[in-house]
Every structure is written in C-alpha cells, then in structure tokens.
C-alpha atoms as a PDB file:
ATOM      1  CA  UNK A   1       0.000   0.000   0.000  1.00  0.00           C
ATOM      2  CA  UNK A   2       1.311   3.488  -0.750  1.00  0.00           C
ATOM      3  CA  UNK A   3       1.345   5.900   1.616  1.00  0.00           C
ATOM      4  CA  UNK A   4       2.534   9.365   1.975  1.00  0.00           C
ATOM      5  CA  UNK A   5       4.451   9.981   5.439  1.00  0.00           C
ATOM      6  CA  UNK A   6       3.452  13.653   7.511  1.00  0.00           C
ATOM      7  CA  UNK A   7       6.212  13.286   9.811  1.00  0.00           C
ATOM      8  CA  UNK A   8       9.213  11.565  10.372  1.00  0.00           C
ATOM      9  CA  UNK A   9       8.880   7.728  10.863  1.00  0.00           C
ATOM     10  CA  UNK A  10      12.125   5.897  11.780  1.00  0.00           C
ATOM     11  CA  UNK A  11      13.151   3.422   8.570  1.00  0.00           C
ATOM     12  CA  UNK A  12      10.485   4.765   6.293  1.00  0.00           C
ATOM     13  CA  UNK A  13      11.450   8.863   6.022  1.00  0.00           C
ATOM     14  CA  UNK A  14      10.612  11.945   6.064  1.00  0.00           C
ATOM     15  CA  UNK A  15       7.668  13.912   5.748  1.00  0.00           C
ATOM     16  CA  UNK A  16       6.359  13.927   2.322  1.00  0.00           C
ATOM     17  CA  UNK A  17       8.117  10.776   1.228  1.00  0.00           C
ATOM     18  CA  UNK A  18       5.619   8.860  -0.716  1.00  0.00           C
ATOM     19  CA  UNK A  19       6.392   4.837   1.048  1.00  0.00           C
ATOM     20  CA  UNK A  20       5.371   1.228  -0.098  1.00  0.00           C
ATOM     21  CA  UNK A  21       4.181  -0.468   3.321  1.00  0.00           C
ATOM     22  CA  UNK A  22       2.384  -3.387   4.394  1.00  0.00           C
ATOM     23  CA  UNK A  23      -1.360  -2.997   4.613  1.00  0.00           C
ATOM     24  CA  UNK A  24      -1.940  -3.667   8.360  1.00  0.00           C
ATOM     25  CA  UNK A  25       1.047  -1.472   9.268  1.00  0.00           C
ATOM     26  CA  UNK A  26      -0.695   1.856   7.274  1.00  0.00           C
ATOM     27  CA  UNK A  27      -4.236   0.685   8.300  1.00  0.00           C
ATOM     28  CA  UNK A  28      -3.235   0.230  12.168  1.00  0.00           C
ATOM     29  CA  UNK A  29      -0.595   2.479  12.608  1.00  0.00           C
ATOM     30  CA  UNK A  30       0.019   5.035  10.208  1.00  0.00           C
ATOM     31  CA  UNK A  31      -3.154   6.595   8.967  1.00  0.00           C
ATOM     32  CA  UNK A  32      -4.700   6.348  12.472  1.00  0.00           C
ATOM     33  CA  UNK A  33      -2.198   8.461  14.490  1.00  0.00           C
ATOM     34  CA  UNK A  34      -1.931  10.603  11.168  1.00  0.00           C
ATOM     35  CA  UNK A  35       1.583  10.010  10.813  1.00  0.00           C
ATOM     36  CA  UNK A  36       0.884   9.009   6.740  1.00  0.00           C
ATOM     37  CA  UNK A  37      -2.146   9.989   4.733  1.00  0.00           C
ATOM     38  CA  UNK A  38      -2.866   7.156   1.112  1.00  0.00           C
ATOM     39  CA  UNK A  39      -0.933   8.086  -1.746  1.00  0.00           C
ATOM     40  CA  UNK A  40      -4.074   9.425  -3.586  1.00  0.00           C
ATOM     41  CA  UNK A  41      -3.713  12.738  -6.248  1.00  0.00           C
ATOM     42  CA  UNK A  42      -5.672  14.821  -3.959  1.00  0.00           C
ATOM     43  CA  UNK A  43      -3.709  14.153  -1.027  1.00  0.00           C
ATOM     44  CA  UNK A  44      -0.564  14.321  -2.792  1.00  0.00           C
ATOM     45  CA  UNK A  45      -1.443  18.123  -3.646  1.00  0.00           C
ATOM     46  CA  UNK A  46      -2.404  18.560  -0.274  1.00  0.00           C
ATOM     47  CA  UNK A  47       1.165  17.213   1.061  1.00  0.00           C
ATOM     48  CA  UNK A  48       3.055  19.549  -0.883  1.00  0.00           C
ATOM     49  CA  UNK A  49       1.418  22.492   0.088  1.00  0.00           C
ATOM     50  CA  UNK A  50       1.820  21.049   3.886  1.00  0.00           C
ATOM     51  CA  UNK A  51       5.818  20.703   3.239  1.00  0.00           C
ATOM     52  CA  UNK A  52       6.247  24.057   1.914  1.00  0.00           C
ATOM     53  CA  UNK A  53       4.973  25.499   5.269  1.00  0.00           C
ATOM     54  CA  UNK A  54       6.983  23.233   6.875  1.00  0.00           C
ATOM     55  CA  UNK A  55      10.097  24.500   4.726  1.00  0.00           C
ATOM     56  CA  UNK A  56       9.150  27.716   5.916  1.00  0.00           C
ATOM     57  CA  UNK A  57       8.813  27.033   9.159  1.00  0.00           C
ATOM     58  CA  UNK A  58      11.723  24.903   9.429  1.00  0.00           C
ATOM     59  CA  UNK A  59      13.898  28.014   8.524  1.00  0.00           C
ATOM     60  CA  UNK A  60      12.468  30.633  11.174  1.00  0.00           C
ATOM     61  CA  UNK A  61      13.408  27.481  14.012  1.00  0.00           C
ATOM     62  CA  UNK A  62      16.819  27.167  12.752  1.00  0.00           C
ATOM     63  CA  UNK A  63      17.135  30.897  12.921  1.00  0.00           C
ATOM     64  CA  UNK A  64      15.823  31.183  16.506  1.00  0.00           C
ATOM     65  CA  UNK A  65      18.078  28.299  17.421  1.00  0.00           C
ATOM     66  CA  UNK A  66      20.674  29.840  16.282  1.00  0.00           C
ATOM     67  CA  UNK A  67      19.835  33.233  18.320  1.00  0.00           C
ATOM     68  CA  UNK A  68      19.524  30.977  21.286  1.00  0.00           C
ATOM     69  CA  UNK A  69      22.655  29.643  20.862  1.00  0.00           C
ATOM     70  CA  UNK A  70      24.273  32.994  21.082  1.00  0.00           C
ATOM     71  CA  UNK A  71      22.777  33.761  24.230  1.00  0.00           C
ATOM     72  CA  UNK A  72      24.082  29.975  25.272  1.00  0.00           C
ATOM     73  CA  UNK A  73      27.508  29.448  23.739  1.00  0.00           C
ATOM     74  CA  UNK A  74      30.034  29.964  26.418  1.00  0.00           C
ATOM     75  CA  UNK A  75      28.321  30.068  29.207  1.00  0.00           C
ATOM     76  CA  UNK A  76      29.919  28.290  32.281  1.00  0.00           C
ATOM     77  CA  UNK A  77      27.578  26.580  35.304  1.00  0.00           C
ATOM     78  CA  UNK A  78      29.430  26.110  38.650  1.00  0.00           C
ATOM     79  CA  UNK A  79      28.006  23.374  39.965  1.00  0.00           C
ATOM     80  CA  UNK A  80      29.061  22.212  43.651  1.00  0.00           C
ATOM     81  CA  UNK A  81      28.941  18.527  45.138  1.00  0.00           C
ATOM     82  CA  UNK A  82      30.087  16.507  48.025  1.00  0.00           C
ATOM     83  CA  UNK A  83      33.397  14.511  47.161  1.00  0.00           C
ATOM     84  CA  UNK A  84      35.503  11.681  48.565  1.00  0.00           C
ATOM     85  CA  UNK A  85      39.193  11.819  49.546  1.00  0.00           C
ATOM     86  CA  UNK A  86      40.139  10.922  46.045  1.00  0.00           C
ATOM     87  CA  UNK A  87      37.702  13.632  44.447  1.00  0.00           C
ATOM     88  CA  UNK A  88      35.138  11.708  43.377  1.00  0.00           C
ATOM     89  CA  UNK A  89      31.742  12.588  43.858  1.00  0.00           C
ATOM     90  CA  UNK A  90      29.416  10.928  46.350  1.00  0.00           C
ATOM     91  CA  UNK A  91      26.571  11.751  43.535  1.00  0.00           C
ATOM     92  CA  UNK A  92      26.965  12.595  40.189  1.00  0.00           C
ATOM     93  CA  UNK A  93      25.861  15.613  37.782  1.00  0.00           C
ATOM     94  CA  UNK A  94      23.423  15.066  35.661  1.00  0.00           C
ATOM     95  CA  UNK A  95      21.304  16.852  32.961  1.00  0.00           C
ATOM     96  CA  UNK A  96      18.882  18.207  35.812  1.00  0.00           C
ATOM     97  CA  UNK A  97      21.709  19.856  37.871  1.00  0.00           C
ATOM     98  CA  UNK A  98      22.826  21.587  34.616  1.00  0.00           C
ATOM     99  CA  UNK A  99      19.178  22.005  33.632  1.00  0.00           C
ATOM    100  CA  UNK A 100      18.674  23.839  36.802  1.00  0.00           C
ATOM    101  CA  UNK A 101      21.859  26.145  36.909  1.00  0.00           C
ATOM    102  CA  UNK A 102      20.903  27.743  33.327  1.00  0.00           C
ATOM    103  CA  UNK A 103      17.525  28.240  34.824  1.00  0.00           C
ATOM    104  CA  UNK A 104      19.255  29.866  37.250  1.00  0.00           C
ATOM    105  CA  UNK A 105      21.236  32.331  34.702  1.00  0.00           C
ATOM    106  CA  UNK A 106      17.786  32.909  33.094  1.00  0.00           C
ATOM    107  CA  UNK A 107      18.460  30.441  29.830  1.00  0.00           C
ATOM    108  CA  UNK A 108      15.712  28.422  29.349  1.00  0.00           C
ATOM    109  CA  UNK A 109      16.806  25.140  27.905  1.00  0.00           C
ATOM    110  CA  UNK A 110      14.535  21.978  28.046  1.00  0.00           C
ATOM    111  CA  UNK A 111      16.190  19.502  29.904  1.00  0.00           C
ATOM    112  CA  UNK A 112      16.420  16.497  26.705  1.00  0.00           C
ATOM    113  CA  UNK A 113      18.392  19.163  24.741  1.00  0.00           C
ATOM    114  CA  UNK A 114      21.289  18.534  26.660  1.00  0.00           C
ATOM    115  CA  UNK A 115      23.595  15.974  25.556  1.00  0.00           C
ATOM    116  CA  UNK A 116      25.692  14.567  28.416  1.00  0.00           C
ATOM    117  CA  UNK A 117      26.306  11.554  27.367  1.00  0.00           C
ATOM    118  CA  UNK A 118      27.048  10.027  30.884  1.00  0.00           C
ATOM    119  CA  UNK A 119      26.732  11.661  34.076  1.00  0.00           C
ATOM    120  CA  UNK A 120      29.881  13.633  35.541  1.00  0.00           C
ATOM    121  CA  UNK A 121      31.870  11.550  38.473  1.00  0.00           C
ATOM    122  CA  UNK A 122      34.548  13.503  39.276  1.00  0.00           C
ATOM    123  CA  UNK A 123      35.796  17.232  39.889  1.00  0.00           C
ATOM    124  CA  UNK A 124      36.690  19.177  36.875  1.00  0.00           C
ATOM    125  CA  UNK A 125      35.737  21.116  33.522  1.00  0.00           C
ATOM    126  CA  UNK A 126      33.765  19.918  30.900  1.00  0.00           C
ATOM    127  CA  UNK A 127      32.719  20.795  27.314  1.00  0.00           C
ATOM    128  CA  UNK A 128      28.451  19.516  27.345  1.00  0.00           C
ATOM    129  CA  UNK A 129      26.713  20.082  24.097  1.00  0.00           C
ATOM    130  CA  UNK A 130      22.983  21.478  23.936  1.00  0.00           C
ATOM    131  CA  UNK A 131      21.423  20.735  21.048  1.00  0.00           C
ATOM    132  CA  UNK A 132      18.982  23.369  20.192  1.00  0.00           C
ATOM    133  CA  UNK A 133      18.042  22.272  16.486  1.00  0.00           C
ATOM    134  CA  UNK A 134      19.727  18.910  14.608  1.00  0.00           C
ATOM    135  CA  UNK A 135      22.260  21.613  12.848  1.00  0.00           C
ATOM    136  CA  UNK A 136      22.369  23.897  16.306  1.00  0.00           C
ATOM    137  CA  UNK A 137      24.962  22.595  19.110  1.00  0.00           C
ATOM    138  CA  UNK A 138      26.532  25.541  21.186  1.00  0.00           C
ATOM    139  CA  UNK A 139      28.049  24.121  24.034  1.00  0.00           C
ATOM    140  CA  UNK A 140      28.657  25.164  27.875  1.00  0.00           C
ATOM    141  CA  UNK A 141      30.954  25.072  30.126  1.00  0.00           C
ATOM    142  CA  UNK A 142      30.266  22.820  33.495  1.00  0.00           C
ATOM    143  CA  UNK A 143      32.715  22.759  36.450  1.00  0.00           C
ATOM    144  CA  UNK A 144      32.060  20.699  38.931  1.00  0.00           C
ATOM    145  CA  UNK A 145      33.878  21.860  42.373  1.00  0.00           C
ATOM    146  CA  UNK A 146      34.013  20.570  46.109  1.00  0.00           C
ATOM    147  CA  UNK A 147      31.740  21.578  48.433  1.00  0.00           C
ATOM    148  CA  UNK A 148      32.800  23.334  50.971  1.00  0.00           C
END
C-alpha cells in the first residue's frame, strides 16, 4: 500500500516521502495516528502544500536556534557537590543539575536538549553540548567543584 508519510517515521522517512508499506502497518498504525495519509492525487497536492509550510517554518526554528545559541555558547555553570578523599563525587551531575543552573542564569533550555552523554563523576571542567536544532549545538561550560 502506498502511503505518503506527515512526519518523520524511523526506517520509512521523512515527511512527504511517498512509502510502499504493508497494509496492516498503514491501516493500524500510520493513517490512524496521522503520521501518513494514502498516496491518492488529492492528497498528494495537499502534502506539498503542507511541506512548503513546513520549509518555511523549518527556517524561522533554525534561525531562533541559532539566536539561542548565542545567548548559550560559552556560558559556564558552577556546579558544587560533596566529594571523597580521592575527588570523586558521592553523587553525580546530571542533565537536571545543569538544567537547573541555566535556569538559574535565566536560559531556558529543556532539559532532553542537553547531551551529556554520561553523568559527571569527578571534579573538573567539561565541554556539554545542547542541542537546540539537529544543525544547532553551542556548548557550555560545566565545572564541577568541592563543596565546601
């Protein structure tokens, strides 16, 4: 069955592909939480006209990412913690903790945007990514100190 996709579906595409996929899967899935539309002329028109707003709209996000970002790059969060003897933390720092220092600073950032791949352990500077938009990544500065 042919199906044109409205948003992104991991393995299939993007939005406006036009997709070959089983029956059930478009009948059960798909169509019913609107995620694909059948590959008809009338819809087809209707898709295109859909993905040009979406063009548009795609470039006024990148370009407020990218003012974000300004506001973001370079900014350093002091975060304090309990350590051992051998400065390692009792705890760790996670996203929250950083979440919560730029909310501090006034920077709203949602919380899945930043991209710390594990949490922190020990004492020291580190370079965290924030991924605003998929081409946006300004990162920020964390240092993690002892508590006093």
């Amino acid at each position: 069955m042919k199906v044109i996709l409205r948003e992104t579906v991991e393995s299939l595409g993007v939005p406006g592909d036009e997709v070959t996929v089983a029956k059930g899967y478009a009948r059960n899935y798909l169509i019913p939480h609107n995620k694909a539309v059948l590959a008809t002329p009338g819809n087809r028109k209707l898709i295109e006209r859909e993905k040009k707003k979406l063009e548009i709209q795609a470039v006024k996000d990148k370009e407020a990412a990218e003012m974000r970002a300004k506001a973001i790059e370079g900014t350093v969060c002091t975060i304090s913690a309990k350590v051992s003897e051998e400065d390692r933390l009792y705890g760790s720092v996670t996203a929250r903790d950083i979440h919560e220092q730029l909310e501090a600073k006034g920077l709203k950032v949602d919380k899945k945007c930043i991209m710390l791949s594990e949490p922190i352990k020990t004492l020291g500077s580190y370079l965290v990514p924030v991924q605003l938009h998929p081409d946006v990544k300004p990162e920020i500065t964390v240092k993690v100190v002892a508590e006093e």
